[in-house]
N, C-alpha and C. Protein backbone atom coordinates (compact mmCIF):
# COMPACT_ATOMS: atom_id res chain seq x y z
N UNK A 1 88.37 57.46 69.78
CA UNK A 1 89.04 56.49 70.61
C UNK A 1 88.95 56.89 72.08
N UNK A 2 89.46 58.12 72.36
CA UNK A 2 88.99 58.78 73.83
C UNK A 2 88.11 58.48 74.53
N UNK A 3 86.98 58.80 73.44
CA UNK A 3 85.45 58.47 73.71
C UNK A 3 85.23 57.53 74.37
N UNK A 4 85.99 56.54 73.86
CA UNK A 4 85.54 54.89 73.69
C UNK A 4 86.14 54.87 75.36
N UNK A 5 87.18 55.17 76.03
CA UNK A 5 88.36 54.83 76.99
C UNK A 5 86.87 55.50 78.03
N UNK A 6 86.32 56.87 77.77
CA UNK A 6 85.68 57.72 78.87
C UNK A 6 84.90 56.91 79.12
N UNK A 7 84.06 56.00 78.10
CA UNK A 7 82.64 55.31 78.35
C UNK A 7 82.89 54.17 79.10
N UNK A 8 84.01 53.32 78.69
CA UNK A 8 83.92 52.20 79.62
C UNK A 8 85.04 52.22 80.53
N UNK A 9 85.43 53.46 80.96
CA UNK A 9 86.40 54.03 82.11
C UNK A 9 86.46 52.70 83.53
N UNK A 10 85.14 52.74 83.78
CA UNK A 10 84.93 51.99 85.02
C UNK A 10 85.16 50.32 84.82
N UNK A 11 84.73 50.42 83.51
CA UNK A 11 84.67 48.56 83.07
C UNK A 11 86.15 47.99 83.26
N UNK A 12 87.09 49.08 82.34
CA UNK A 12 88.51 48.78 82.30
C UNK A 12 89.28 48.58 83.81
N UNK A 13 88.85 49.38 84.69
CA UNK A 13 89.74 49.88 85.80
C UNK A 13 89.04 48.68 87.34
N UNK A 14 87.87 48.42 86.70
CA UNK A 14 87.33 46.84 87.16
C UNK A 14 88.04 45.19 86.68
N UNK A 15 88.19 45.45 85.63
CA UNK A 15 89.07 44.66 84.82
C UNK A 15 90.47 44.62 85.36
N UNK A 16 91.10 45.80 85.48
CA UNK A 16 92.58 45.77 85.68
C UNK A 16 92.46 45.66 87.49
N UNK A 17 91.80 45.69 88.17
CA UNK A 17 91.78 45.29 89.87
C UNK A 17 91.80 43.78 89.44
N UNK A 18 90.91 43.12 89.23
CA UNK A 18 90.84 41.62 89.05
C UNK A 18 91.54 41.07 88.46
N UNK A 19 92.17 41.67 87.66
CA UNK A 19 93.71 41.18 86.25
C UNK A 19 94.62 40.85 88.02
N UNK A 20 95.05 42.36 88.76
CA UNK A 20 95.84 42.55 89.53
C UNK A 20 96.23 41.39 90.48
N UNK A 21 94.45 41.66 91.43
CA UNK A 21 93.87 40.62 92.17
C UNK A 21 94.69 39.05 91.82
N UNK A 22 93.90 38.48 90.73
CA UNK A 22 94.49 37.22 90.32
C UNK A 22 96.05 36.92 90.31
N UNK A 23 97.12 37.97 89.97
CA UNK A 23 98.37 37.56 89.92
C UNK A 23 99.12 37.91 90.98
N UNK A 24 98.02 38.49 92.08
CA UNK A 24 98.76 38.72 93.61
C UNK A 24 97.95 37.44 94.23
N UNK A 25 96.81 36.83 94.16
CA UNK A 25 97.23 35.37 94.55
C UNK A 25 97.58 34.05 94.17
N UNK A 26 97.92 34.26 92.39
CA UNK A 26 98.77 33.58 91.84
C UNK A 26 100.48 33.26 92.28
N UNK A 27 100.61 34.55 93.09
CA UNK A 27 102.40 35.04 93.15
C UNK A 27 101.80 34.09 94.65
N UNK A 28 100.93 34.16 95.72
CA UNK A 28 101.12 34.22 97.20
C UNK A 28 101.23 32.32 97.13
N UNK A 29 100.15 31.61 95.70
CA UNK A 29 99.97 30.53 96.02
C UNK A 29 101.34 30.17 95.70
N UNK A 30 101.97 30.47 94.71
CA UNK A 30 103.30 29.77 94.09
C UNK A 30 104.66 30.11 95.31
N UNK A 31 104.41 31.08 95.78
CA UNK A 31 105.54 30.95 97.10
C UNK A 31 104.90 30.22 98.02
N UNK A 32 103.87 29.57 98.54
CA UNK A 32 103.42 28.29 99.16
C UNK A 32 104.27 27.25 99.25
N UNK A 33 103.33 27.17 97.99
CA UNK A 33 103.88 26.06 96.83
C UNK A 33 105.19 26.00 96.65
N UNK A 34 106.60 26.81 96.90
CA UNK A 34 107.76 26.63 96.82
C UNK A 34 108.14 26.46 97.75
N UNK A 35 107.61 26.97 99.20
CA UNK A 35 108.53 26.33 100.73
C UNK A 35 108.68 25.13 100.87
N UNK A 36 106.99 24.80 100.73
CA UNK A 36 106.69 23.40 100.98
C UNK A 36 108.10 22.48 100.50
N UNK A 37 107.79 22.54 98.77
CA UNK A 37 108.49 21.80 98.06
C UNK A 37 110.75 22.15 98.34
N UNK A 38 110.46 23.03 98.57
CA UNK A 38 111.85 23.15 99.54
C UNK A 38 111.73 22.78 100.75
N UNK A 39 111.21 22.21 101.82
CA UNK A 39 111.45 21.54 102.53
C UNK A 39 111.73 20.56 102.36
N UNK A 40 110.58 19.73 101.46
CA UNK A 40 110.90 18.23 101.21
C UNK A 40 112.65 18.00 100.52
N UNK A 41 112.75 18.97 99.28
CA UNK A 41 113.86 18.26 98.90
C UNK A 41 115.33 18.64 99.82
N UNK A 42 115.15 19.75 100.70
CA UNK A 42 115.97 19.89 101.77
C UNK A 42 116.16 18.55 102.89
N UNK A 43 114.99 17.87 103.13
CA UNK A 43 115.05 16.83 103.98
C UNK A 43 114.97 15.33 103.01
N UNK A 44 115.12 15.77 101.91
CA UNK A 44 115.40 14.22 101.23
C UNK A 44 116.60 14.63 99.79
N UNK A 45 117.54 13.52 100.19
CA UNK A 45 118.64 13.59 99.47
C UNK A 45 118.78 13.08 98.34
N UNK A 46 117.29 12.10 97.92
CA UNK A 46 116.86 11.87 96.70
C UNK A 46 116.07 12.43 95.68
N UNK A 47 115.74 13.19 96.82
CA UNK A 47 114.69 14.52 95.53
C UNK A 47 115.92 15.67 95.43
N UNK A 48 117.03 15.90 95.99
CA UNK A 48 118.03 16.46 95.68
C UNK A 48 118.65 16.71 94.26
N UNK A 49 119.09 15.48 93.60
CA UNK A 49 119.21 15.60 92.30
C UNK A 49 117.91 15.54 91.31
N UNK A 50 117.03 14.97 91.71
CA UNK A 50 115.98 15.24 90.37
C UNK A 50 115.66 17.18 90.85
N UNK A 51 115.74 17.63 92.00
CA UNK A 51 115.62 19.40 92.02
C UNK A 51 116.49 19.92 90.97
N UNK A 52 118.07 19.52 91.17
CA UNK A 52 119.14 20.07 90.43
C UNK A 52 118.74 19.92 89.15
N UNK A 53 118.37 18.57 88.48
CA UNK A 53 118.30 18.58 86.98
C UNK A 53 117.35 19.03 86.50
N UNK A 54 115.92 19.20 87.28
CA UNK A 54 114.57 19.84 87.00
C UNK A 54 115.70 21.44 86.58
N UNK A 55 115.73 22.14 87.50
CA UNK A 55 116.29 23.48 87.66
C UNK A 55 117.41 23.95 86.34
N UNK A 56 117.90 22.82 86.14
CA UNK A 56 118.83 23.12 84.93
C UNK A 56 118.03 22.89 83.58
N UNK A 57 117.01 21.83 83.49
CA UNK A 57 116.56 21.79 81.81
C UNK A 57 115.57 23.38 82.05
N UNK A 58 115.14 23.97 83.33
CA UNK A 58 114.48 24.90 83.10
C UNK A 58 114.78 26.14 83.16
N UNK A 59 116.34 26.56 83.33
CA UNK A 59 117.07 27.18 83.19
C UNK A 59 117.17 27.51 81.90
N UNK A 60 117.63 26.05 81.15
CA UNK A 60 117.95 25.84 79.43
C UNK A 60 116.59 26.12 78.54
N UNK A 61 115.65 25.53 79.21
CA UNK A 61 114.60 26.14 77.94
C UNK A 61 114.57 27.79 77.99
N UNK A 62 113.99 28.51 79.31
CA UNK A 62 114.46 29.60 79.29
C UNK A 62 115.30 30.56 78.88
N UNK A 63 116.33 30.02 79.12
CA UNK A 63 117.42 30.86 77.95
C UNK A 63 117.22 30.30 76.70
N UNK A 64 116.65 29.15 76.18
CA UNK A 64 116.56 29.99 74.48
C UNK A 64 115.40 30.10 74.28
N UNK A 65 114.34 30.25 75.55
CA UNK A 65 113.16 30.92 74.81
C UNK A 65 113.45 32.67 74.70
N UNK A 66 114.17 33.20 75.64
CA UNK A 66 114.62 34.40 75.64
C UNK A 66 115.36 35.05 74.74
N UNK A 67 116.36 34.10 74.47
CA UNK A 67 117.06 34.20 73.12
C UNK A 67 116.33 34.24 71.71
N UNK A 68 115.25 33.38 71.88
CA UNK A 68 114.30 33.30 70.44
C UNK A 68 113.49 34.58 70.47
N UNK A 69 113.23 35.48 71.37
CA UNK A 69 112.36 36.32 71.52
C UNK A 69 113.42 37.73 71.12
N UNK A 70 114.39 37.53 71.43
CA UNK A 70 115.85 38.88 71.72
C UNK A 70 116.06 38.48 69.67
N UNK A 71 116.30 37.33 69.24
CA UNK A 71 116.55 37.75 67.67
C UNK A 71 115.60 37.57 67.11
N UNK A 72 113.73 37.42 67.24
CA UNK A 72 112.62 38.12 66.85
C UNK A 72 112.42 39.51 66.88
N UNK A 73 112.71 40.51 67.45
CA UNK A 73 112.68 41.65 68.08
C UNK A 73 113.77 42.21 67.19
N UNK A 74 114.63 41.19 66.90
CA UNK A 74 115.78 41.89 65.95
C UNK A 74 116.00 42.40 64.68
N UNK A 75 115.25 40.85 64.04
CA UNK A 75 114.48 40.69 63.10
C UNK A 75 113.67 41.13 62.89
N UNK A 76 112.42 42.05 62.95
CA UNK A 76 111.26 42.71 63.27
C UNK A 76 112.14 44.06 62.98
N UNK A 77 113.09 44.30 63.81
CA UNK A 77 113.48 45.91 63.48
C UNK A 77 114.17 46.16 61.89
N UNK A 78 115.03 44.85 61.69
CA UNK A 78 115.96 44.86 60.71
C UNK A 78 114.66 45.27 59.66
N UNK A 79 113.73 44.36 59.73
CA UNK A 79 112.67 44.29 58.81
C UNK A 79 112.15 45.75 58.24
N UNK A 80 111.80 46.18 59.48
CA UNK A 80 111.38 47.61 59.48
C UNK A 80 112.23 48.80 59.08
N UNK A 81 113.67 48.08 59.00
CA UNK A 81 114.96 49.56 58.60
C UNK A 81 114.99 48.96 57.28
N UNK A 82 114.66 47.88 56.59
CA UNK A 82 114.95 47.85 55.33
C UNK A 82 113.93 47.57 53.99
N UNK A 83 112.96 47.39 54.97
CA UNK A 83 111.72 47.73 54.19
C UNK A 83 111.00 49.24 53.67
N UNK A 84 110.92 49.45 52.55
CA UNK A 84 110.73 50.69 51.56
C UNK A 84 109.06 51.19 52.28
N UNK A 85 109.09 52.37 53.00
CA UNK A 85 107.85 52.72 53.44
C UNK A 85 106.35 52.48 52.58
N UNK A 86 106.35 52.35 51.08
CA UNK A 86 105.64 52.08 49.98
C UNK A 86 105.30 50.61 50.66
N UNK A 87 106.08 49.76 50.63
CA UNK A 87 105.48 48.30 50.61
C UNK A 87 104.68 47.70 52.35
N UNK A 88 104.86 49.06 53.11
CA UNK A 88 104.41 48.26 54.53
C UNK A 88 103.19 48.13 54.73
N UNK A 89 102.22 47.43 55.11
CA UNK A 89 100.89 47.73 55.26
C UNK A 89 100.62 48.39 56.61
């Protein structure tokens, strides 16, 4: 396995600059992309409430996608404390 990490050392560490790269101008475009759109609904009192209710259903999915992930993780361990080492693959 070592082996494998020494040989394509350079491929990986090329890989992880451009992984990097991409989500540092993913992060620069989306704070753009958020002034802007806070200006407008700062200067219009009708995009005011569709902001508020956008912000709350995405609040709400969020918390129970987080929640679905927090009692997967739970489940997964329970699994693992009560499952007989014989039957795990």
């Amino acid at each position: 396995m070592w082996d494998s990490l020494d040989d394509q050392y350079e491929q990986i560490l090329f890989s992880s600059w451009q992984d990097f790269s991409r989500v540092v101008q993913g992060l620069i475009l989306a704070a753009a992309i958020a002034v802007v759109l806070a200006a407008l609904v700062y200067r219009s009192s009708a995009l005011t409430g569709v902001a508020n209710s956008l912000e709350s259903v995405l609040t709400g999915v969020i918390g129970v996608v987080v929640l679905a992930l927090i009692l997967d993780l739970l489940l997964v361990g329970l699994g693992r404390l009560t499952t007989p080492r014989g039957i795990r693959v």
